[in-house]
N, C-alpha and C. Protein backbone atom coordinates (compact mmCIF):
# COMPACT_ATOMS: atom_id res chain seq x y z
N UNK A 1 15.57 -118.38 92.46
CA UNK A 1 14.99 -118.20 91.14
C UNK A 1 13.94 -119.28 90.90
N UNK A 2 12.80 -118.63 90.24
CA UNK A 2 11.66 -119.66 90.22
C UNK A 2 11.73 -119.91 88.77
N UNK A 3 11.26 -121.01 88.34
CA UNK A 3 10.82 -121.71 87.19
C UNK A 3 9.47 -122.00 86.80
N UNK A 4 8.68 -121.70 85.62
CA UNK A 4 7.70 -122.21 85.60
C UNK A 4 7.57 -123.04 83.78
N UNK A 5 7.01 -124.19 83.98
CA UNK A 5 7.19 -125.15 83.10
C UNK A 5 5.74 -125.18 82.19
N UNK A 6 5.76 -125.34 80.86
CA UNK A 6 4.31 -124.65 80.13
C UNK A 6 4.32 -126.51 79.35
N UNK A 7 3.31 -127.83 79.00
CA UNK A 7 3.42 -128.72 78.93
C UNK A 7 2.39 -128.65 77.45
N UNK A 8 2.04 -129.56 76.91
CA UNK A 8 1.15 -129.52 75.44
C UNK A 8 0.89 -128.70 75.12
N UNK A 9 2.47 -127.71 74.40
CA UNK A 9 2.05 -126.28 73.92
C UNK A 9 1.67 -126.70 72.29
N UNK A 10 1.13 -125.97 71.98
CA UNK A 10 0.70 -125.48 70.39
C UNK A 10 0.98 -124.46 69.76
N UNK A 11 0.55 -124.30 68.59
CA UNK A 11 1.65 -123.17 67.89
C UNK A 11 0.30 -121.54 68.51
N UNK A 12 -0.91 -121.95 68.88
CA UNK A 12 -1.65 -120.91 69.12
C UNK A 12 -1.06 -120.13 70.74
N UNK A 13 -0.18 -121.38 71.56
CA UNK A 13 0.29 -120.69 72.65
C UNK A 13 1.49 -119.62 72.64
N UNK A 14 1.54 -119.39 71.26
CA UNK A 14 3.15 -118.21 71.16
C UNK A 14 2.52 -117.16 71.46
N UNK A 15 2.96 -116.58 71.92
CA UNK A 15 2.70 -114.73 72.35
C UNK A 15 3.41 -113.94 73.00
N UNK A 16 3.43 -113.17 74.14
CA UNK A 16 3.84 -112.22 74.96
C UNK A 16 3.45 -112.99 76.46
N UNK A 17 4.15 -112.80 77.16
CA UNK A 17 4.18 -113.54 78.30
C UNK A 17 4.80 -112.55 79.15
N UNK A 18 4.64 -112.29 81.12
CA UNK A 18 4.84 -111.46 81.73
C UNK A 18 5.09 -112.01 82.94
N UNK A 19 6.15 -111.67 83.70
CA UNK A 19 6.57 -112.26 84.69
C UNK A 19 6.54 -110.62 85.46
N UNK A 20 5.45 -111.26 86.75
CA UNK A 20 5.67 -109.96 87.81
C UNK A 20 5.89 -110.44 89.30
N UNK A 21 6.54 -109.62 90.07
CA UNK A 21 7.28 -109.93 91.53
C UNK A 21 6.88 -108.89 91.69
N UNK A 22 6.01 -109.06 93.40
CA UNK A 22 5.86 -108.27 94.34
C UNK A 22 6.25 -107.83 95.92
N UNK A 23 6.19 -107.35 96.52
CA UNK A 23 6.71 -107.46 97.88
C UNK A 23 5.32 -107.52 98.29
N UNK A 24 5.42 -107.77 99.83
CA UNK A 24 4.33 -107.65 100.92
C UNK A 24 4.45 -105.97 101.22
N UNK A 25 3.40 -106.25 102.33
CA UNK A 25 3.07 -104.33 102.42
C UNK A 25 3.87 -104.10 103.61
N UNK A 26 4.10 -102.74 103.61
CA UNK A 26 2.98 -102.04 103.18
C UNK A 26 3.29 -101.08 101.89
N UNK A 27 4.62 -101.41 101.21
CA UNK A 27 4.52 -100.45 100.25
C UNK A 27 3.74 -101.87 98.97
N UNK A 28 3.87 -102.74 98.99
CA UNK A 28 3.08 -103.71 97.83
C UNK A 28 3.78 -103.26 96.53
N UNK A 29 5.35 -103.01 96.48
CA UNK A 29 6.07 -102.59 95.07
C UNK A 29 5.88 -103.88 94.26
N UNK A 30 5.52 -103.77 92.70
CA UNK A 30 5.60 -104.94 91.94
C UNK A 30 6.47 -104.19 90.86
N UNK A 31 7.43 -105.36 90.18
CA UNK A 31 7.92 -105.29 88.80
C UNK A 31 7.73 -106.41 88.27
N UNK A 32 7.72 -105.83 86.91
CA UNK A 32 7.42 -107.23 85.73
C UNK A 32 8.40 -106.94 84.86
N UNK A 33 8.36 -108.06 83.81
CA UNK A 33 8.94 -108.23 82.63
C UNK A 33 8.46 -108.85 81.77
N UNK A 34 8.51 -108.25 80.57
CA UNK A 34 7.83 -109.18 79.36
C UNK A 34 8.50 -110.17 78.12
N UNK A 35 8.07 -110.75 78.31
CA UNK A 35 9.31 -111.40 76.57
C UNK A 35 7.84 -112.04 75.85
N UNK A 36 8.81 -112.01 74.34
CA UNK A 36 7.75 -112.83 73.79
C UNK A 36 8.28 -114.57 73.42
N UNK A 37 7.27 -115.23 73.65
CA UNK A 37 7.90 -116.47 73.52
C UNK A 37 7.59 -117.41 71.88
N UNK A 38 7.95 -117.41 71.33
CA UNK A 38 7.12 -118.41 69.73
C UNK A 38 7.64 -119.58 69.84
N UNK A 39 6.34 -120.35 69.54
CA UNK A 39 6.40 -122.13 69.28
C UNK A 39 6.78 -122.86 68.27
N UNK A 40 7.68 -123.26 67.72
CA UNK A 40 8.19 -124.02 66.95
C UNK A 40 7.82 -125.73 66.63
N UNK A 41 7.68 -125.95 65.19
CA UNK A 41 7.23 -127.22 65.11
C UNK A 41 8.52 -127.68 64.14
N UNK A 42 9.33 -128.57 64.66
CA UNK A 42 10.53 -129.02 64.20
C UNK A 42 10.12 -129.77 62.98
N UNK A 43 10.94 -129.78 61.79
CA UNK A 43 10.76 -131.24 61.07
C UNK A 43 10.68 -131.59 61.25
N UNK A 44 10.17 -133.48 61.02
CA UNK A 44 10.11 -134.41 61.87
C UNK A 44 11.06 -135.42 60.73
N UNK A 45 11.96 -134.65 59.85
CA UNK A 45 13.01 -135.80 59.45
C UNK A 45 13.75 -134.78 58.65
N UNK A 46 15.11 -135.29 58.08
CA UNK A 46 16.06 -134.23 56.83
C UNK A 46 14.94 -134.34 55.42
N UNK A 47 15.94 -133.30 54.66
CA UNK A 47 14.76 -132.46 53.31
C UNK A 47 14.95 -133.97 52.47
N UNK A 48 14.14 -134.34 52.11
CA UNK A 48 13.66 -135.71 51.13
C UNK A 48 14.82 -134.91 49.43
N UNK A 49 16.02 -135.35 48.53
CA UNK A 49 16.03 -134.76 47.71
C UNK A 49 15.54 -136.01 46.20
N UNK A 50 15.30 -135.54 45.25
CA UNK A 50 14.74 -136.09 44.50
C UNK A 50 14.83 -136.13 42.98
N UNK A 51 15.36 -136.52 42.18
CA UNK A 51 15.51 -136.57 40.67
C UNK A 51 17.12 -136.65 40.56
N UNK A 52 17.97 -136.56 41.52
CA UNK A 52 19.40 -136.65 41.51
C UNK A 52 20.01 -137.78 41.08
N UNK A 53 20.86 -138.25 40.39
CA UNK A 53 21.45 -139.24 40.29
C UNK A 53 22.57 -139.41 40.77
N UNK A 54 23.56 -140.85 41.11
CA UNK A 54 24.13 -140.96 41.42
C UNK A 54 25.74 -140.48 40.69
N UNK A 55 25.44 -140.72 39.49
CA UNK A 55 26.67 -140.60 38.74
C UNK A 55 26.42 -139.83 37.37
N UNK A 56 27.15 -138.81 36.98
CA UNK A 56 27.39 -138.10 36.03
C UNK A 56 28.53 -137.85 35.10
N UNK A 57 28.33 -137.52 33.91
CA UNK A 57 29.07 -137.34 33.14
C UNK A 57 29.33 -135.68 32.89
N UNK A 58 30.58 -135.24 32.80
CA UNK A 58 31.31 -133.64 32.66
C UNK A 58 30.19 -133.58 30.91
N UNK A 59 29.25 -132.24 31.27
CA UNK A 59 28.66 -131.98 29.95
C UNK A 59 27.11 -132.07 30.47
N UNK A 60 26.60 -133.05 31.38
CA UNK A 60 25.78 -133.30 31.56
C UNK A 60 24.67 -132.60 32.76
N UNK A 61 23.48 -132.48 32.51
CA UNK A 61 22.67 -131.80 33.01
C UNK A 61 22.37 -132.10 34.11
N UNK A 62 22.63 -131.58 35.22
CA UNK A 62 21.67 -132.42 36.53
C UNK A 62 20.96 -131.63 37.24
N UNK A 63 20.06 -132.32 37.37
CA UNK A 63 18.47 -131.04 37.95
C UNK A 63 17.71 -132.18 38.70
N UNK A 64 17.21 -131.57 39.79
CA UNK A 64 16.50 -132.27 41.00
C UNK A 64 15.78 -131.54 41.56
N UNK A 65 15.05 -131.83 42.55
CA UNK A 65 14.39 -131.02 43.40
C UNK A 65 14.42 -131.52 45.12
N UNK A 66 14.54 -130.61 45.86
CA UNK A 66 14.53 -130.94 47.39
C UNK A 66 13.11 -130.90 48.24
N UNK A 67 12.85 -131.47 49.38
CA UNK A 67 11.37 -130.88 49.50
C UNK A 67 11.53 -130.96 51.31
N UNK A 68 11.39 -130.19 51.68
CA UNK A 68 11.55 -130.22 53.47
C UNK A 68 10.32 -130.67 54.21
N UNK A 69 10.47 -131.10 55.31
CA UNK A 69 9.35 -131.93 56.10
C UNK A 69 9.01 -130.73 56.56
N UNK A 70 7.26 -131.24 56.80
CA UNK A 70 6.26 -130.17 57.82
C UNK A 70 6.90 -129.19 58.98
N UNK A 71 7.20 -127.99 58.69
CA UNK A 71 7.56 -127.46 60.06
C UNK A 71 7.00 -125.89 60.52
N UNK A 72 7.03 -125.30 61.02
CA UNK A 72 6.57 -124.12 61.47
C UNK A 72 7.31 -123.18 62.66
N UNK A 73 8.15 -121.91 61.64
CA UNK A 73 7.34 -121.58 60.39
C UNK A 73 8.04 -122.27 59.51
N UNK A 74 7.35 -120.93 58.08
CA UNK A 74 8.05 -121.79 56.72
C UNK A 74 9.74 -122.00 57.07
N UNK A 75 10.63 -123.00 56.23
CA UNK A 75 11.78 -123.17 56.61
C UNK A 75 12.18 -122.53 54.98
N UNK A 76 13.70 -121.86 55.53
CA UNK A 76 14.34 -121.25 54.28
C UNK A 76 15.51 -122.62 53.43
N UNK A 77 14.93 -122.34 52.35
CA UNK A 77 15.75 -123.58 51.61
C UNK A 77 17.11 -123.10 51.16
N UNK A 78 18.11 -124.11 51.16
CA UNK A 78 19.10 -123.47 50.30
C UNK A 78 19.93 -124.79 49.82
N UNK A 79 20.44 -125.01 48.35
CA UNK A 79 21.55 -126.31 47.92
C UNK A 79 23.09 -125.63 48.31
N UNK A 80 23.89 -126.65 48.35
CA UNK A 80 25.11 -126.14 48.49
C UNK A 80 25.74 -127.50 47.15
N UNK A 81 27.00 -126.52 46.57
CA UNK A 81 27.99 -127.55 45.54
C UNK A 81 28.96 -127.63 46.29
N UNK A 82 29.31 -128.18 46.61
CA UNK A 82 30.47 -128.51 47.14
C UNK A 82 31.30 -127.55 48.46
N UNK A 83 30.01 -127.21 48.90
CA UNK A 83 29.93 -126.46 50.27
C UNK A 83 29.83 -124.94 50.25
N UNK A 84 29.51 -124.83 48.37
CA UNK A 84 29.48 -122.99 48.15
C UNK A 84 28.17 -123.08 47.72
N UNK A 85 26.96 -122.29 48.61
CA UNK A 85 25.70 -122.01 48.14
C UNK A 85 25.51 -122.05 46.58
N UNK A 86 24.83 -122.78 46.51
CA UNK A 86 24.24 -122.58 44.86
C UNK A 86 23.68 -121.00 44.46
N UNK A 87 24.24 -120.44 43.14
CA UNK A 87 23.34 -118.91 43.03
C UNK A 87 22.37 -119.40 43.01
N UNK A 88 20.91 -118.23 42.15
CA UNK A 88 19.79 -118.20 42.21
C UNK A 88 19.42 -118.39 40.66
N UNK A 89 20.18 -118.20 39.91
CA UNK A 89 20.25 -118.90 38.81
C UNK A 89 20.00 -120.94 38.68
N UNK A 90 21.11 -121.21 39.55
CA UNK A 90 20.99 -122.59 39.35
C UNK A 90 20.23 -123.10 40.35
N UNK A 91 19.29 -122.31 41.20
CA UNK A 91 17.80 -122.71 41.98
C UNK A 91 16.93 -122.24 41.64
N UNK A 92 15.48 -123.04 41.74
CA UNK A 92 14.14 -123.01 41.39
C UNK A 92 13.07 -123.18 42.23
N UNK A 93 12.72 -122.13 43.15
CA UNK A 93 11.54 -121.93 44.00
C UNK A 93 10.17 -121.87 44.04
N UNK A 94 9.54 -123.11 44.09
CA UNK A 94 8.49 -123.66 44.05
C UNK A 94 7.46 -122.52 45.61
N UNK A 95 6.40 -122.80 44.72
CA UNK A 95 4.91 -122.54 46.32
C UNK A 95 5.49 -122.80 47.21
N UNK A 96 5.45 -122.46 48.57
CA UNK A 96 4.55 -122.85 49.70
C UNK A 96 3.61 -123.66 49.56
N UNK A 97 3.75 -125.06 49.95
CA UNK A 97 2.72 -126.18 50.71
C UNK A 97 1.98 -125.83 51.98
N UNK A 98 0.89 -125.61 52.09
CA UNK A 98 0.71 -125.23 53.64
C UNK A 98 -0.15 -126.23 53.98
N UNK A 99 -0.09 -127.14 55.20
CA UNK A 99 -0.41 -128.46 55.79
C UNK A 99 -1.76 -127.67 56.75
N UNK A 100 -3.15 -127.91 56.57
CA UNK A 100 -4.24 -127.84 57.55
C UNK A 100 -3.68 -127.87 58.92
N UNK A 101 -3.27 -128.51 59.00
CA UNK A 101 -2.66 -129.20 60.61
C UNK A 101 -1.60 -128.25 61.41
N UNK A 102 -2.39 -127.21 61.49
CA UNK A 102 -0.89 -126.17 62.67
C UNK A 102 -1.76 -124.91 62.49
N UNK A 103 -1.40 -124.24 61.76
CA UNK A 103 -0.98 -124.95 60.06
C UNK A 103 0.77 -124.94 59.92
N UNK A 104 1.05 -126.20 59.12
CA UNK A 104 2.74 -126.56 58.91
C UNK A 104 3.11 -126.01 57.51
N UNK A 105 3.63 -125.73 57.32
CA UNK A 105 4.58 -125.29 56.21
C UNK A 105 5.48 -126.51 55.34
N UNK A 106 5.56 -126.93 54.16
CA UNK A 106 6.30 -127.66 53.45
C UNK A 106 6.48 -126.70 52.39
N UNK A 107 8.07 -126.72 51.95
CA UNK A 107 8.45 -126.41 51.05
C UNK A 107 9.77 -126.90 50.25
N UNK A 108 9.88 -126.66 48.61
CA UNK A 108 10.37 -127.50 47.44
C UNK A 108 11.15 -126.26 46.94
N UNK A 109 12.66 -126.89 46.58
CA UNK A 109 13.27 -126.32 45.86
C UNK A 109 14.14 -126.90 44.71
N UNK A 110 14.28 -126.51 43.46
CA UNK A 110 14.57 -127.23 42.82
C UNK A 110 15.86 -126.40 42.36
N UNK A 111 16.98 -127.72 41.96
CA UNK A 111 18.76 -127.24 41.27
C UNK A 111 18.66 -127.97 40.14
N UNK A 112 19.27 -127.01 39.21
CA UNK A 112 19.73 -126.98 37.93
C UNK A 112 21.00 -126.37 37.18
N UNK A 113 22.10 -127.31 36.76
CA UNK A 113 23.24 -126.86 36.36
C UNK A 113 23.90 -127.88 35.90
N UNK A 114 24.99 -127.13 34.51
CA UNK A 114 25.57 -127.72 33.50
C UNK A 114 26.89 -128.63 34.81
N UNK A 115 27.13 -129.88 34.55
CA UNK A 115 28.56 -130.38 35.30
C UNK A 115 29.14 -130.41 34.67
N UNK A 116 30.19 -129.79 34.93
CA UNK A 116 31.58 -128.89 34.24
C UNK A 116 32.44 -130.19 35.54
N UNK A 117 34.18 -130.11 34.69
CA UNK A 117 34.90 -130.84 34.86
C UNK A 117 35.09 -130.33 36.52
N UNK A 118 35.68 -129.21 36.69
CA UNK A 118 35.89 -128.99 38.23
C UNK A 118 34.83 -129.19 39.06
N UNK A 119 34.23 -129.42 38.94
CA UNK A 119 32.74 -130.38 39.82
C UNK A 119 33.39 -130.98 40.64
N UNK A 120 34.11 -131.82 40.03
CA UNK A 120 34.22 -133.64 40.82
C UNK A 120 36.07 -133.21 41.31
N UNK A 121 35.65 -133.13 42.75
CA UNK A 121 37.19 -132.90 43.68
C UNK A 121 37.63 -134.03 44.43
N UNK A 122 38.88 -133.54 44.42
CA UNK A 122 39.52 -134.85 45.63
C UNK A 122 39.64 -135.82 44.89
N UNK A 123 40.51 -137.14 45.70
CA UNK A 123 41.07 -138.05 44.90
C UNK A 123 40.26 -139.07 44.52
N UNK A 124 38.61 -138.89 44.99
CA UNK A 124 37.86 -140.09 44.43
C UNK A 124 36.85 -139.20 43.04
N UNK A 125 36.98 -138.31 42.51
CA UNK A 125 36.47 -137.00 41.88
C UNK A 125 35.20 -137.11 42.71
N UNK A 126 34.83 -136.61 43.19
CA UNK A 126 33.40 -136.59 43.70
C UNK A 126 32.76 -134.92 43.92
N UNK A 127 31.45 -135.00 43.75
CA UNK A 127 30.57 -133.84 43.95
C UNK A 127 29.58 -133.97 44.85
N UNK A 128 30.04 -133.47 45.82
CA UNK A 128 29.02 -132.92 47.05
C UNK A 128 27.49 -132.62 46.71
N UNK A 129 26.43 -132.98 46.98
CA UNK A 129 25.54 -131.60 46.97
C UNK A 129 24.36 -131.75 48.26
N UNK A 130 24.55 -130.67 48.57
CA UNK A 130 23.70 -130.28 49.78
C UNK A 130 22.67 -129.63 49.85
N UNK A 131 21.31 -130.71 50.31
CA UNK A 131 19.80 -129.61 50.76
C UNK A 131 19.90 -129.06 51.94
N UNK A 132 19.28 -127.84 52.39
CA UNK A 132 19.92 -127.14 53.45
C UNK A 132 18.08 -126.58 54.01
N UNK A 133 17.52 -127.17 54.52
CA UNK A 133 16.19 -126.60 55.43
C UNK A 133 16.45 -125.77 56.96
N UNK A 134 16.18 -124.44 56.98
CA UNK A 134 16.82 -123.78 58.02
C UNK A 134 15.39 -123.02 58.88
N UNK A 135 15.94 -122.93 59.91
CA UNK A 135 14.57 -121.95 60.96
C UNK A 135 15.25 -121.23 61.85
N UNK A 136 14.23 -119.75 61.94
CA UNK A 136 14.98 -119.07 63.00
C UNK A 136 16.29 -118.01 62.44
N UNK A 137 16.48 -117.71 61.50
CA UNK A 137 17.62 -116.88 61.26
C UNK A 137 18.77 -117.45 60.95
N UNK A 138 18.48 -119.19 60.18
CA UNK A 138 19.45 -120.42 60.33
C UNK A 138 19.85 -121.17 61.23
N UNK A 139 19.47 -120.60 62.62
CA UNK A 139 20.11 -121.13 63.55
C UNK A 139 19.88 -122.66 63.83
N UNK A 140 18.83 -122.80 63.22
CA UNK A 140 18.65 -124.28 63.50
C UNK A 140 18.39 -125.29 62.30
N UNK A 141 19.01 -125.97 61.70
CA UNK A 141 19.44 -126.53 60.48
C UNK A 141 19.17 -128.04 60.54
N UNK A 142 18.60 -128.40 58.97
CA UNK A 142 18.39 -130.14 58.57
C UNK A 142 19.36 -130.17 57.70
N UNK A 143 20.10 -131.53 56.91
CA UNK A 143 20.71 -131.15 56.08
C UNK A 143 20.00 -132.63 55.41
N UNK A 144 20.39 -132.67 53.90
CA UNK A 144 20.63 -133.90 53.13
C UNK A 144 21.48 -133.92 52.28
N UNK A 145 22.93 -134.55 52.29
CA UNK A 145 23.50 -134.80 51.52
C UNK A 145 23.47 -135.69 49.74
N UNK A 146 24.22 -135.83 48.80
CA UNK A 146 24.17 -136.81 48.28
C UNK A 146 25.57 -136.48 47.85
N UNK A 147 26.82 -137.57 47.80
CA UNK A 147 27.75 -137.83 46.71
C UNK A 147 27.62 -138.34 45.93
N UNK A 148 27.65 -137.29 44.20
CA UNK A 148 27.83 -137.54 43.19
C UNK A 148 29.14 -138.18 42.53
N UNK A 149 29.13 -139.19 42.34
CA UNK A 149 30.48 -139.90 41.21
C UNK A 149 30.68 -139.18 40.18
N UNK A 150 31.74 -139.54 39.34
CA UNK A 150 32.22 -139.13 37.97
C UNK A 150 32.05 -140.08 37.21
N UNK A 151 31.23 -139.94 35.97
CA UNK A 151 31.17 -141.29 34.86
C UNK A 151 32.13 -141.24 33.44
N UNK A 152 33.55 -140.35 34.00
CA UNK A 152 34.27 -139.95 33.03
C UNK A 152 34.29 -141.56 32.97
N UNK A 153 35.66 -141.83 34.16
CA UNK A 153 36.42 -143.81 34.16
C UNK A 153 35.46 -144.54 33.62
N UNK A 154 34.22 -144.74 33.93
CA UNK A 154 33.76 -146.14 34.09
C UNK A 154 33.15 -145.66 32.46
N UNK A 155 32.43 -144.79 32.35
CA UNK A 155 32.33 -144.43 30.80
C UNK A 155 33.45 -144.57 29.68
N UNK A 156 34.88 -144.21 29.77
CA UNK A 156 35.48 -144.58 28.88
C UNK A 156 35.78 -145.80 29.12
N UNK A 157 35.99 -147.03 30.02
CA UNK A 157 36.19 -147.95 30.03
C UNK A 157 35.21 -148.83 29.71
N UNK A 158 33.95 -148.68 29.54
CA UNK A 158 32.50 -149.32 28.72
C UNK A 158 32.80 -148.97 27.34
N UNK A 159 33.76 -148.12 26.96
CA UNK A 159 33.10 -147.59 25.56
C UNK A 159 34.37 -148.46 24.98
N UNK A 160 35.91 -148.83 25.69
CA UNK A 160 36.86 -149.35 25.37
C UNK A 160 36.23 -150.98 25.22
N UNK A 161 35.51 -151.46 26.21
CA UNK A 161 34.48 -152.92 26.29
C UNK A 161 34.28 -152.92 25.07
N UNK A 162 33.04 -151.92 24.93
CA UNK A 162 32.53 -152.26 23.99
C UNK A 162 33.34 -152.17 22.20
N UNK A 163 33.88 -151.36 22.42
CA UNK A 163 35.02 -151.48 20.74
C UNK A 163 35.63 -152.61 20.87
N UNK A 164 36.20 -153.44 21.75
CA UNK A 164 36.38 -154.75 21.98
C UNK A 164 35.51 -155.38 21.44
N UNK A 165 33.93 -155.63 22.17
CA UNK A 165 33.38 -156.99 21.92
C UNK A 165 32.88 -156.56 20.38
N UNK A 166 32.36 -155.19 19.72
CA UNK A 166 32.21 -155.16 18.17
C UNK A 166 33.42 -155.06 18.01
N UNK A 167 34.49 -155.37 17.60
CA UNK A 167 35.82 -156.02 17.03
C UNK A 167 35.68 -157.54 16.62
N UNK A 168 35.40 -158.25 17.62
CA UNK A 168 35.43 -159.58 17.47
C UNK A 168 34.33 -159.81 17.34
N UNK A 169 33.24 -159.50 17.37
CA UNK A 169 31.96 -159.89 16.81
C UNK A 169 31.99 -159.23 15.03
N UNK A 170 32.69 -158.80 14.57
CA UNK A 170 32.89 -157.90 13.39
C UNK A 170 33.02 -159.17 12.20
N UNK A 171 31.91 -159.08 10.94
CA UNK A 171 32.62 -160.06 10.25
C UNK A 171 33.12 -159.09 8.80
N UNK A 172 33.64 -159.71 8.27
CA UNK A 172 34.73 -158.95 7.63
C UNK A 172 34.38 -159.94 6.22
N UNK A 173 33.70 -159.40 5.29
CA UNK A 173 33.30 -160.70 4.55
C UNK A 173 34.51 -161.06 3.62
N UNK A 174 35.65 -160.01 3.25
CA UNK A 174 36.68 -160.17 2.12
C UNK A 174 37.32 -161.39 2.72
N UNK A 175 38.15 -161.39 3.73
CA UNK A 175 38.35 -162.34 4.69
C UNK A 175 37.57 -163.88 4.93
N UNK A 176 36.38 -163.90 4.90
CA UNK A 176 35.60 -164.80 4.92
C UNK A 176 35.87 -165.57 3.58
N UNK A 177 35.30 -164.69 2.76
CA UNK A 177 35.15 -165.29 0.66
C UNK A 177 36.59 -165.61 0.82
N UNK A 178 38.01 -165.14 1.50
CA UNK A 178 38.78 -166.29 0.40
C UNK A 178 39.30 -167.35 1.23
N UNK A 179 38.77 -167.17 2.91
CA UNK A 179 38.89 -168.99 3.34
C UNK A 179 37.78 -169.50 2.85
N UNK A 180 36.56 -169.57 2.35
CA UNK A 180 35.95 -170.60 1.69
C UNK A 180 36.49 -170.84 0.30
N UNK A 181 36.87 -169.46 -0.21
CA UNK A 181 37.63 -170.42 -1.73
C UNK A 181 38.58 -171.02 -1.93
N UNK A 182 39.37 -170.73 -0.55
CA UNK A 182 40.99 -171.66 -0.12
C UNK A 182 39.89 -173.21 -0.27
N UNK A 183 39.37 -173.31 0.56
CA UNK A 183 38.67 -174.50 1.10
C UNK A 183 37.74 -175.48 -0.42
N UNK A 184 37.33 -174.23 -1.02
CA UNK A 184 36.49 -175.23 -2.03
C UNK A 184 37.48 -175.35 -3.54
N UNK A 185 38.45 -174.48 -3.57
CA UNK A 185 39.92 -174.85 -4.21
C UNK A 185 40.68 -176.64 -3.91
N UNK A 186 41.04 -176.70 -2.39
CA UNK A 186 41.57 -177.62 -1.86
C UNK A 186 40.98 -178.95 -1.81
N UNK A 187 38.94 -178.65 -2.03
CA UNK A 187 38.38 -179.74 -1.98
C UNK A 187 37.86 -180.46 -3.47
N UNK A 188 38.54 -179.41 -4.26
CA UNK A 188 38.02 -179.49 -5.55
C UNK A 188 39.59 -180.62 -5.79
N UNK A 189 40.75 -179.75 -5.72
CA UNK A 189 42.20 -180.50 -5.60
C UNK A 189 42.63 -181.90 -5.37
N UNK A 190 41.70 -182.09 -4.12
CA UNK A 190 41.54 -183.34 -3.76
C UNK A 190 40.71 -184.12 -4.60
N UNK A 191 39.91 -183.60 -4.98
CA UNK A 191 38.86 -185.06 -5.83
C UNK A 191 39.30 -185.20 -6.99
N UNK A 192 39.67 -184.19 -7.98
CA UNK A 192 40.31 -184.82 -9.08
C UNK A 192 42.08 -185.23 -8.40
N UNK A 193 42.64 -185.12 -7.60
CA UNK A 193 44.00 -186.43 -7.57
C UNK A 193 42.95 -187.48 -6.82
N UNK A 194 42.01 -187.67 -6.36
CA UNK A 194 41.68 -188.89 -5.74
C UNK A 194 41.15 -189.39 -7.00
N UNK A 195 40.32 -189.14 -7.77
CA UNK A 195 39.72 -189.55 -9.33
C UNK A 195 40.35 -190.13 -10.44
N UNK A 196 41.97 -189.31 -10.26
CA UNK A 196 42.77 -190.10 -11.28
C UNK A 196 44.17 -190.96 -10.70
């Protein structure tokens, strides 16, 4: 079996390609075969995601956008929550970017959705979310993760802080007016027995 090796391909070298075998004579029988071959230009890194935050509160809005590196062809976007495709409701499909240079393909997708309490799973509550840049029928996949926190804990425990430090920073003036009139009572007390 022979091999033949094709070296600084470009995306203009995809096409139809033909492999033929012949005999010597005197009958000179040839067969061929054809395939077609297409050139692929890989990402050259995972989908960049963007406007996400780290930590959320149950109620709260979180919306971002993903954006996949140069590749060819276009790559199919998709988010995942917690490993179940996002509908098409809570995604937002931006243009086609098309890069001079191939020409490459970049493309942006943007997620949007209310975080509801079952969001945040497992024993640290956490929320998954996944950019998903795919080529080829999926077969060949980028991913970008991010874990989202829960700002239930650390939110009610700031808000417990803080009713603390306005507690004791709290002045209370009824309280105040009658230790100074204890005080200017007692100092008044004192000067007339020191006087007579």
């Amino acid at each position: 079996m022979r091999k033949i090796t094709l070296s600084n391909l470009t995306l203009q070298t995809s096409g139809i390609y033909r492999c033929e075998v012949s005999t010597d004579g005197p009958k000179f029988e040839m067969v061929f075969k054809s395939a077609n071959m297409n050139v692929l230009a890989y990402p050259e890194e995972n989908p960049l995601i963007e406007g996400v935050l780290n930590r959320y509160a149950v109620g709260d809005l979180l919306s971002g956008n993903c954006t996949s590196s140069k590749s060819y062809p276009q790559p199919l976007m998709t988010w995942y929550v917690n490993g179940v495709q996002a509908s098409n409701n809570q995604m937002e499909n931006y243009p086609v970017m098309v890069n001079p240079e191939g020409p490459l393909y970049s493309k942006a997708v943007g997620i949007r959705f209310k975080v509801e309490k079952d969001h945040f799973q497992g024993p640290n509550e956490e929320l998954d979310l996944i950019c998903e840049a795919s080529l080829i029928q999926e077969q060949l996949k980028w991913r970008k993760m991010i874990v989202i926190q829960s700002l239930t804990q650390s939110y009610t425990e700031n808000m417990f802080l803080e009713k603390y430090r306005n507690n004791i920073n709290t002045i209370y003036p009824g309280k105040h007016t009658s230790i100074l009139v204890a005080l200017f009572v007692a100092s008044f007390t004192h000067m007339i027995v020191h006087e007579t």
